[in-house]
C-alpha atoms as a PDB file:
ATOM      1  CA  UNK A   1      -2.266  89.028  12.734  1.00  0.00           C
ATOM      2  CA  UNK A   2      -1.690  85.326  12.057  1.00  0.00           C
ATOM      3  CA  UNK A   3      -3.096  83.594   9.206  1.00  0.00           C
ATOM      4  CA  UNK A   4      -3.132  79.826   9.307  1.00  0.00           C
ATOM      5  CA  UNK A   5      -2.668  77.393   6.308  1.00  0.00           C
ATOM      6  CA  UNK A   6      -6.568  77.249   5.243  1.00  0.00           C
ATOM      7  CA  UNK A   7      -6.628  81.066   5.419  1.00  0.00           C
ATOM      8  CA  UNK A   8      -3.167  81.580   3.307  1.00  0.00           C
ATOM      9  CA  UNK A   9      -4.241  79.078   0.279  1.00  0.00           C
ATOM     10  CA  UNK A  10      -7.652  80.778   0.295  1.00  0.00           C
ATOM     11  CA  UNK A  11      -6.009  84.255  -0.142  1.00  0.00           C
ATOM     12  CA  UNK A  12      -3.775  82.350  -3.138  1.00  0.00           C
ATOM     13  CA  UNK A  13      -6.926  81.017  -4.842  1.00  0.00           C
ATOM     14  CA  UNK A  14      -8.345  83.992  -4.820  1.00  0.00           C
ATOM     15  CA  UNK A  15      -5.640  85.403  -6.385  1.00  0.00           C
ATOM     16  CA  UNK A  16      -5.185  83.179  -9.151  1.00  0.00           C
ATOM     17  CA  UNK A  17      -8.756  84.011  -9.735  1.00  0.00           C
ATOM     18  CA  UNK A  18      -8.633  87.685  -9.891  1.00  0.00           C
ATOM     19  CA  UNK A  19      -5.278  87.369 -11.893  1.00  0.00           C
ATOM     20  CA  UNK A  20      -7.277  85.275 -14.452  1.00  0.00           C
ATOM     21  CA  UNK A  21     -10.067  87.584 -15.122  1.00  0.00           C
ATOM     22  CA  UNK A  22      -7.195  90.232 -15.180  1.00  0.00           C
ATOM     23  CA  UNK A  23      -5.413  88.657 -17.754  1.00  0.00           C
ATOM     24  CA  UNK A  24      -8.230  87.677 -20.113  1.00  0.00           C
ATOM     25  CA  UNK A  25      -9.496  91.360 -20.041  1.00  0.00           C
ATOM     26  CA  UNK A  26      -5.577  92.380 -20.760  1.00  0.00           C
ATOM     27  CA  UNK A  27      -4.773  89.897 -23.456  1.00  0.00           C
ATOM     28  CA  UNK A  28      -8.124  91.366 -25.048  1.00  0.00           C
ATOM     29  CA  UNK A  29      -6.764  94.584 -25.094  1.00  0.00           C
ATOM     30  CA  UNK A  30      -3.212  93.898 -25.672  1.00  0.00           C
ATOM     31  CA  UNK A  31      -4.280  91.979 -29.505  1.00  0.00           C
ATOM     32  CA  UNK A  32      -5.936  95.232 -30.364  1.00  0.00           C
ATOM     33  CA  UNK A  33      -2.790  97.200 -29.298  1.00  0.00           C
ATOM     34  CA  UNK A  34      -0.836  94.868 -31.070  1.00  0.00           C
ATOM     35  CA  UNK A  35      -3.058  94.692 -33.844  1.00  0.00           C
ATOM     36  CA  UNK A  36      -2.892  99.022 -33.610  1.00  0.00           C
ATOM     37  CA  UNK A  37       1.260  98.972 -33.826  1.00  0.00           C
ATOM     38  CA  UNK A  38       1.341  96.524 -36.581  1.00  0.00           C
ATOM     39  CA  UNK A  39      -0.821  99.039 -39.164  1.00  0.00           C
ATOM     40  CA  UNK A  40       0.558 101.719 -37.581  1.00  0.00           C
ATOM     41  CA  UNK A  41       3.887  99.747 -38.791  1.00  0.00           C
ATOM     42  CA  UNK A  42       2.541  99.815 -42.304  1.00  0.00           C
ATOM     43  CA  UNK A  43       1.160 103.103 -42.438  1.00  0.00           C
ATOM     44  CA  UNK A  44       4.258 104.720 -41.633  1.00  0.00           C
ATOM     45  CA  UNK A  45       6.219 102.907 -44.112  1.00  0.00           C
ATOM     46  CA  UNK A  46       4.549 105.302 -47.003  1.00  0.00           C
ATOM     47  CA  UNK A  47       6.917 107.697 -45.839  1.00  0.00           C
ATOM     48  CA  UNK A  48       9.779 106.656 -46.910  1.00  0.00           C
ATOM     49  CA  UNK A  49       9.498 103.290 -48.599  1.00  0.00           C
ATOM     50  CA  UNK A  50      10.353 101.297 -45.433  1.00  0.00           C
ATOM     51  CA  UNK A  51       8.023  98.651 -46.997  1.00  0.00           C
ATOM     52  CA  UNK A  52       9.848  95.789 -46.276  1.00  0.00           C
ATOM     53  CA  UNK A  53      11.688  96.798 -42.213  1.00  0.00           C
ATOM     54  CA  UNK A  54       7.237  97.569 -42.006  1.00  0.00           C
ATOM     55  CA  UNK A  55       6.165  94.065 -42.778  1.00  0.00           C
ATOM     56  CA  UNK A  56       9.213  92.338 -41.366  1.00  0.00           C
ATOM     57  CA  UNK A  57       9.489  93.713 -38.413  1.00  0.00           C
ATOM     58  CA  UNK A  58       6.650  93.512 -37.590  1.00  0.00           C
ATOM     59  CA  UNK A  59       5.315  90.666 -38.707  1.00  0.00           C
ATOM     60  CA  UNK A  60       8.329  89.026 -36.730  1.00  0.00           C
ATOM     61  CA  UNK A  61       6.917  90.918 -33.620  1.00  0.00           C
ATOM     62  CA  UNK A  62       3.475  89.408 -33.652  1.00  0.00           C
ATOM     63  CA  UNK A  63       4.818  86.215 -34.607  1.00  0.00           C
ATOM     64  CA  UNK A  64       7.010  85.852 -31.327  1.00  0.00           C
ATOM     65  CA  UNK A  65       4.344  87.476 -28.894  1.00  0.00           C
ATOM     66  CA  UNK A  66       1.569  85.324 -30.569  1.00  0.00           C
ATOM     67  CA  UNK A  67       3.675  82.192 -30.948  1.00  0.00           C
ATOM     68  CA  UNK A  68       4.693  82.362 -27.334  1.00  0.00           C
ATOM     69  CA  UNK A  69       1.283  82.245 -26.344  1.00  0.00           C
ATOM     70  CA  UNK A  70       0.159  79.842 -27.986  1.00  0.00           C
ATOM     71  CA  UNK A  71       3.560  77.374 -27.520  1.00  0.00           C
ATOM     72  CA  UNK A  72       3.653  78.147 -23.133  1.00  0.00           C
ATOM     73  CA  UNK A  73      -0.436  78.427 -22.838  1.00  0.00           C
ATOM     74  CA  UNK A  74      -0.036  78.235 -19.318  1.00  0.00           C
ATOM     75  CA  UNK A  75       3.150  80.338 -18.611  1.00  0.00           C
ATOM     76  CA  UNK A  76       3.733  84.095 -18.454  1.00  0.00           C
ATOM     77  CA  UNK A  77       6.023  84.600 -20.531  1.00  0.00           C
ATOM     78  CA  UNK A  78       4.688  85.714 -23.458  1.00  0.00           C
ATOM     79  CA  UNK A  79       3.743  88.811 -20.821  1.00  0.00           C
ATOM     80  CA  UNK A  80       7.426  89.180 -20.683  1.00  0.00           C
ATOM     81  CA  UNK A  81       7.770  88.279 -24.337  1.00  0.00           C
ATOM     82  CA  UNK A  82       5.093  91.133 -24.922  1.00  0.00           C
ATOM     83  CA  UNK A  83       7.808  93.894 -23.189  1.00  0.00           C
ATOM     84  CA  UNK A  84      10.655  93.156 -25.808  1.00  0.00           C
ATOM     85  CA  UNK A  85       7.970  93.332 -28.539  1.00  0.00           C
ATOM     86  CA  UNK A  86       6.901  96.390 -27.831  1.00  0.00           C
ATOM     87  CA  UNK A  87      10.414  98.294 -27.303  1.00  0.00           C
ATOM     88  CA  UNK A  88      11.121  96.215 -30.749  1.00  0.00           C
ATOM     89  CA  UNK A  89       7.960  98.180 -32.293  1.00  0.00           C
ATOM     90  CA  UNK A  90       9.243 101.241 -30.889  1.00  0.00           C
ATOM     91  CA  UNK A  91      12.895 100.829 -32.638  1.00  0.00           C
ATOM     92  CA  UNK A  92      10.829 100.236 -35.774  1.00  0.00           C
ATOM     93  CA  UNK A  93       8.809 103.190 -35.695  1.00  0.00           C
ATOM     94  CA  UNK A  94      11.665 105.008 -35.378  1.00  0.00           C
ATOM     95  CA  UNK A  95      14.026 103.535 -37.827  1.00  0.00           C
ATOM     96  CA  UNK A  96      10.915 103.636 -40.249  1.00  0.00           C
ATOM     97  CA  UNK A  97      11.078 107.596 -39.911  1.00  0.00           C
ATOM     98  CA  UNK A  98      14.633 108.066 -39.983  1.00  0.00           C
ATOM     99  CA  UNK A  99      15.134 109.017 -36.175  1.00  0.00           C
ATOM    100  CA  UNK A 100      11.719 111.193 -36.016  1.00  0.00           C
ATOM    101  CA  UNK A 101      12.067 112.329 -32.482  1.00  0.00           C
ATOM    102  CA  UNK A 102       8.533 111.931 -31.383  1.00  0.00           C
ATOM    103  CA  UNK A 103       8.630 107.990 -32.086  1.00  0.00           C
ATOM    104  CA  UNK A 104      10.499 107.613 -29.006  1.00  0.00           C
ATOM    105  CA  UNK A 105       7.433 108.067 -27.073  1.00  0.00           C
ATOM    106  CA  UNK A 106       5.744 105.100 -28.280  1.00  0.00           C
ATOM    107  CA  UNK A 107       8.515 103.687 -25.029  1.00  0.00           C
ATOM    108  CA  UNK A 108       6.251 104.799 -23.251  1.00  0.00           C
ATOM    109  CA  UNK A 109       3.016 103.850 -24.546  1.00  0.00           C
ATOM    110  CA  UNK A 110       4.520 100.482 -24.583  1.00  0.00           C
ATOM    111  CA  UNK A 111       5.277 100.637 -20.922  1.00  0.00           C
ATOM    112  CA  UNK A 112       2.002 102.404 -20.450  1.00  0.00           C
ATOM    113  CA  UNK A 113       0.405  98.896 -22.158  1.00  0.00           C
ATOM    114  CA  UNK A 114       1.861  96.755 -20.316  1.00  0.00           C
ATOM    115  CA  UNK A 115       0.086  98.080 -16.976  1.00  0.00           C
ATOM    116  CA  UNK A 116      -2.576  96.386 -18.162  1.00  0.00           C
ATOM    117  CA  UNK A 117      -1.632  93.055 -16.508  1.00  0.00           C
ATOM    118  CA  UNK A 118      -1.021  94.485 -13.254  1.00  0.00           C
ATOM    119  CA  UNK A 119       2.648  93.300 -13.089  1.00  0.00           C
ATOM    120  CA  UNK A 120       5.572  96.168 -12.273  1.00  0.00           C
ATOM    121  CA  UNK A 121       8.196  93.039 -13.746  1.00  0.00           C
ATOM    122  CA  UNK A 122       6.850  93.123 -17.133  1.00  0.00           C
ATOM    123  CA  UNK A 123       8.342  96.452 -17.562  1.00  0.00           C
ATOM    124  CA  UNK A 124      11.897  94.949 -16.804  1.00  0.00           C
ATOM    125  CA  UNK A 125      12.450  93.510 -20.239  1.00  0.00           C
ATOM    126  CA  UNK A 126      11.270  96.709 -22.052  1.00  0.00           C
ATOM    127  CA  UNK A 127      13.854  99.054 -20.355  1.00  0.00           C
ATOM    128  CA  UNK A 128      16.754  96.830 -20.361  1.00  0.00           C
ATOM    129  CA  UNK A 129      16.840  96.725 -24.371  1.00  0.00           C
ATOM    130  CA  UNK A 130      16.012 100.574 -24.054  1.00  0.00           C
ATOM    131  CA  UNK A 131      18.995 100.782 -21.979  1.00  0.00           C
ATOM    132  CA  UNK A 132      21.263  97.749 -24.001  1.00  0.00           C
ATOM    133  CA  UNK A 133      20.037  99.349 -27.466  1.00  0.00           C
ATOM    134  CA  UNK A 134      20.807 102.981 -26.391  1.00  0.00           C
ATOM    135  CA  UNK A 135      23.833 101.816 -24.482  1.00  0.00           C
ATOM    136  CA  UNK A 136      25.499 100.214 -27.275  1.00  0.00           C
ATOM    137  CA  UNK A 137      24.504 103.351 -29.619  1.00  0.00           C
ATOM    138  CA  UNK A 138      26.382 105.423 -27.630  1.00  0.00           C
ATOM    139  CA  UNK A 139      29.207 103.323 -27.209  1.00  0.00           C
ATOM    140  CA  UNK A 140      29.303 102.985 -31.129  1.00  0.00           C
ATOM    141  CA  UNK A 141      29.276 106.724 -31.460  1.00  0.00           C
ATOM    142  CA  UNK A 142      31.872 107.423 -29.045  1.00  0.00           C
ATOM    143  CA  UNK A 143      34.248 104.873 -30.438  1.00  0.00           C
ATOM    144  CA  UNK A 144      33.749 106.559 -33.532  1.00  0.00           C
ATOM    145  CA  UNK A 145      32.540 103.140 -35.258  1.00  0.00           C
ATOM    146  CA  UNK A 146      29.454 104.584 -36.745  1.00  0.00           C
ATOM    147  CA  UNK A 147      28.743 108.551 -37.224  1.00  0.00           C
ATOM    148  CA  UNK A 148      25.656 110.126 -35.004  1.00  0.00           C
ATOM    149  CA  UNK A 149      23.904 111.263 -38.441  1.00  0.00           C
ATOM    150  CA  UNK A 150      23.845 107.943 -39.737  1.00  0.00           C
ATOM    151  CA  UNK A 151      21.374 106.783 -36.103  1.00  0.00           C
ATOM    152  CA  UNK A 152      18.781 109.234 -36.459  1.00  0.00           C
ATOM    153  CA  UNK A 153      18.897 110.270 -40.297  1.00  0.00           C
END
Protein backbone atom coordinates (compact mmCIF):
# COMPACT_ATOMS: atom_id res chain seq x y z
CA UNK A 1 0.00 0.00 0.00
CA UNK A 2 1.17 3.50 -0.94
CA UNK A 3 0.84 6.36 1.26
CA UNK A 4 1.21 9.78 -0.28
CA UNK A 5 2.79 12.93 1.37
CA UNK A 6 -0.61 14.25 3.14
CA UNK A 7 -1.15 10.71 4.46
CA UNK A 8 2.69 10.22 5.78
CA UNK A 9 2.81 13.77 7.77
CA UNK A 10 -0.63 12.94 9.17
CA UNK A 11 0.65 9.55 10.53
CA UNK A 12 3.85 11.84 11.99
CA UNK A 13 1.49 14.31 13.70
CA UNK A 14 -0.21 11.88 15.14
CA UNK A 15 2.65 10.55 16.49
CA UNK A 16 4.13 13.43 18.01
CA UNK A 17 0.80 13.63 19.64
CA UNK A 18 0.54 10.29 21.17
CA UNK A 19 4.34 10.55 22.10
CA UNK A 20 3.40 13.76 24.03
CA UNK A 21 0.67 12.47 26.14
CA UNK A 22 3.12 9.45 26.57
CA UNK A 23 5.73 11.39 27.88
CA UNK A 24 3.83 13.69 30.24
CA UNK A 25 2.18 10.56 31.87
CA UNK A 26 6.00 9.04 32.04
CA UNK A 27 7.82 12.06 33.32
CA UNK A 28 4.91 11.97 36.05
CA UNK A 29 5.85 8.75 37.03
CA UNK A 30 9.48 8.82 36.50
CA UNK A 31 9.77 12.11 39.43
CA UNK A 32 8.07 9.77 41.82
CA UNK A 33 10.53 6.94 40.92
CA UNK A 34 13.16 9.26 41.18
CA UNK A 35 11.86 10.84 44.09
CA UNK A 36 11.45 6.76 45.51
CA UNK A 37 15.47 6.00 44.76
CA UNK A 38 16.61 9.16 46.27
CA UNK A 39 15.00 8.19 50.04
CA UNK A 40 15.56 4.91 49.34
CA UNK A 41 19.29 6.42 48.93
CA UNK A 42 19.01 7.84 52.40
CA UNK A 43 17.35 5.17 54.09
CA UNK A 44 19.88 2.75 53.31
CA UNK A 45 22.67 4.84 54.40
CA UNK A 46 21.62 3.99 58.28
CA UNK A 47 23.27 0.89 57.63
CA UNK A 48 26.42 1.60 57.56
CA UNK A 49 27.02 5.32 57.84
CA UNK A 50 27.16 5.88 54.04
CA UNK A 51 25.69 9.34 54.95
CA UNK A 52 27.55 11.32 52.79
CA UNK A 53 28.03 8.63 49.13
CA UNK A 54 23.65 8.79 50.23
CA UNK A 55 23.25 12.50 49.81
CA UNK A 56 25.95 12.95 47.21
CA UNK A 57 25.21 10.62 45.03
CA UNK A 58 22.30 11.13 44.84
CA UNK A 59 21.67 14.40 45.05
CA UNK A 60 24.17 14.59 41.98
CA UNK A 61 21.72 12.10 40.23
CA UNK A 62 18.63 14.23 40.44
CA UNK A 63 20.55 17.19 39.77
CA UNK A 64 21.74 15.94 36.21
CA UNK A 65 18.32 14.19 35.24
CA UNK A 66 16.41 17.32 36.53
CA UNK A 67 18.88 19.87 35.20
CA UNK A 68 18.80 18.27 31.80
CA UNK A 69 15.29 18.76 31.62
CA UNK A 70 14.96 21.76 32.42
CA UNK A 71 18.35 23.14 30.30
CA UNK A 72 17.10 20.92 26.64
CA UNK A 73 13.09 21.43 27.39
CA UNK A 74 12.49 20.32 24.08
CA UNK A 75 15.08 17.48 23.55
CA UNK A 76 15.16 13.86 24.72
CA UNK A 77 17.87 13.62 26.27
CA UNK A 78 17.31 13.88 29.62
CA UNK A 79 15.30 10.35 28.65
CA UNK A 80 18.72 9.18 27.86
CA UNK A 81 20.19 11.17 30.71
CA UNK A 82 17.48 9.33 32.92
CA UNK A 83 19.26 5.63 31.83
CA UNK A 84 22.80 6.60 33.26
CA UNK A 85 21.00 7.93 36.37
CA UNK A 86 19.43 5.12 37.15
CA UNK A 87 22.40 2.45 36.63
CA UNK A 88 24.30 5.38 38.76
CA UNK A 89 21.50 4.78 41.60
CA UNK A 90 21.97 1.22 41.24
CA UNK A 91 25.99 1.42 41.84
CA UNK A 92 24.99 3.47 44.88
CA UNK A 93 22.70 1.16 46.39
CA UNK A 94 25.12 -1.22 46.17
CA UNK A 95 28.23 0.46 47.28
CA UNK A 96 25.95 1.86 50.17
CA UNK A 97 25.55 -1.92 51.36
CA UNK A 98 28.90 -3.08 50.82
CA UNK A 99 28.19 -5.35 47.66
CA UNK A 100 24.64 -6.68 49.11
CA UNK A 101 23.84 -8.99 46.30
CA UNK A 102 20.20 -8.25 45.95
CA UNK A 103 20.95 -4.42 45.04
CA UNK A 104 21.90 -5.52 41.72
CA UNK A 105 18.38 -5.95 40.84
CA UNK A 106 17.45 -2.46 41.16
CA UNK A 107 19.33 -2.86 37.09
CA UNK A 108 16.54 -4.00 36.42
CA UNK A 109 13.94 -2.00 37.94
CA UNK A 110 15.77 0.77 36.34
CA UNK A 111 15.43 -0.78 32.95
CA UNK A 112 11.97 -1.86 33.93
CA UNK A 113 11.34 2.27 34.47
CA UNK A 114 12.45 3.30 31.67
CA UNK A 115 9.66 1.33 29.58
CA UNK A 116 7.66 3.85 30.58
CA UNK A 117 8.47 6.13 27.61
CA UNK A 118 7.96 3.59 25.11
CA UNK A 119 11.54 3.83 23.69
CA UNK A 120 13.76 0.31 23.42
CA UNK A 121 17.04 3.12 22.95
CA UNK A 122 16.71 4.48 26.32
CA UNK A 123 17.87 1.26 27.65
CA UNK A 124 21.21 1.62 25.61
CA UNK A 125 22.88 3.99 28.01
CA UNK A 126 21.90 1.93 31.13
CA UNK A 127 23.61 -1.34 29.93
CA UNK A 128 26.63 0.08 28.44
CA UNK A 129 27.86 1.52 31.97
CA UNK A 130 26.54 -1.94 33.35
CA UNK A 131 28.77 -3.47 30.91
CA UNK A 132 31.85 -0.48 31.06
CA UNK A 133 31.49 -0.51 35.05
CA UNK A 134 31.49 -4.36 35.31
CA UNK A 135 33.96 -4.59 32.48
CA UNK A 136 36.53 -2.53 34.00
CA UNK A 137 35.89 -4.39 37.53
CA UNK A 138 36.87 -7.36 36.13
CA UNK A 139 39.68 -6.19 34.31
CA UNK A 140 40.93 -4.56 37.68
CA UNK A 141 40.57 -7.87 39.42
CA UNK A 142 42.27 -9.88 36.95
CA UNK A 143 45.22 -7.58 36.69
CA UNK A 144 45.43 -7.96 40.22
CA UNK A 145 45.17 -3.99 40.72
CA UNK A 146 42.49 -4.14 43.29
CA UNK A 147 41.49 -7.46 45.40
CA UNK A 148 37.74 -9.01 44.70
CA UNK A 149 36.92 -8.50 48.61
CA UNK A 150 37.61 -5.01 48.51
CA UNK A 151 34.36 -4.66 45.35
CA UNK A 152 31.71 -6.23 47.19
CA UNK A 153 32.80 -5.90 51.00
Amino acid sequence: MNSTPTQTSSIQIDKSIVFKDINSKADRFITKALLIYFVFGIAISFVYGTFTVGLGVGTLCLVAYFGTKAWLPNSSLYQYVLGVVLAIFTAQFIYQLHGMFEMHFFVFVGSTILIAYQNWRLQLPLILLVVIHHGTFAYLCNTRVIQKSILHS
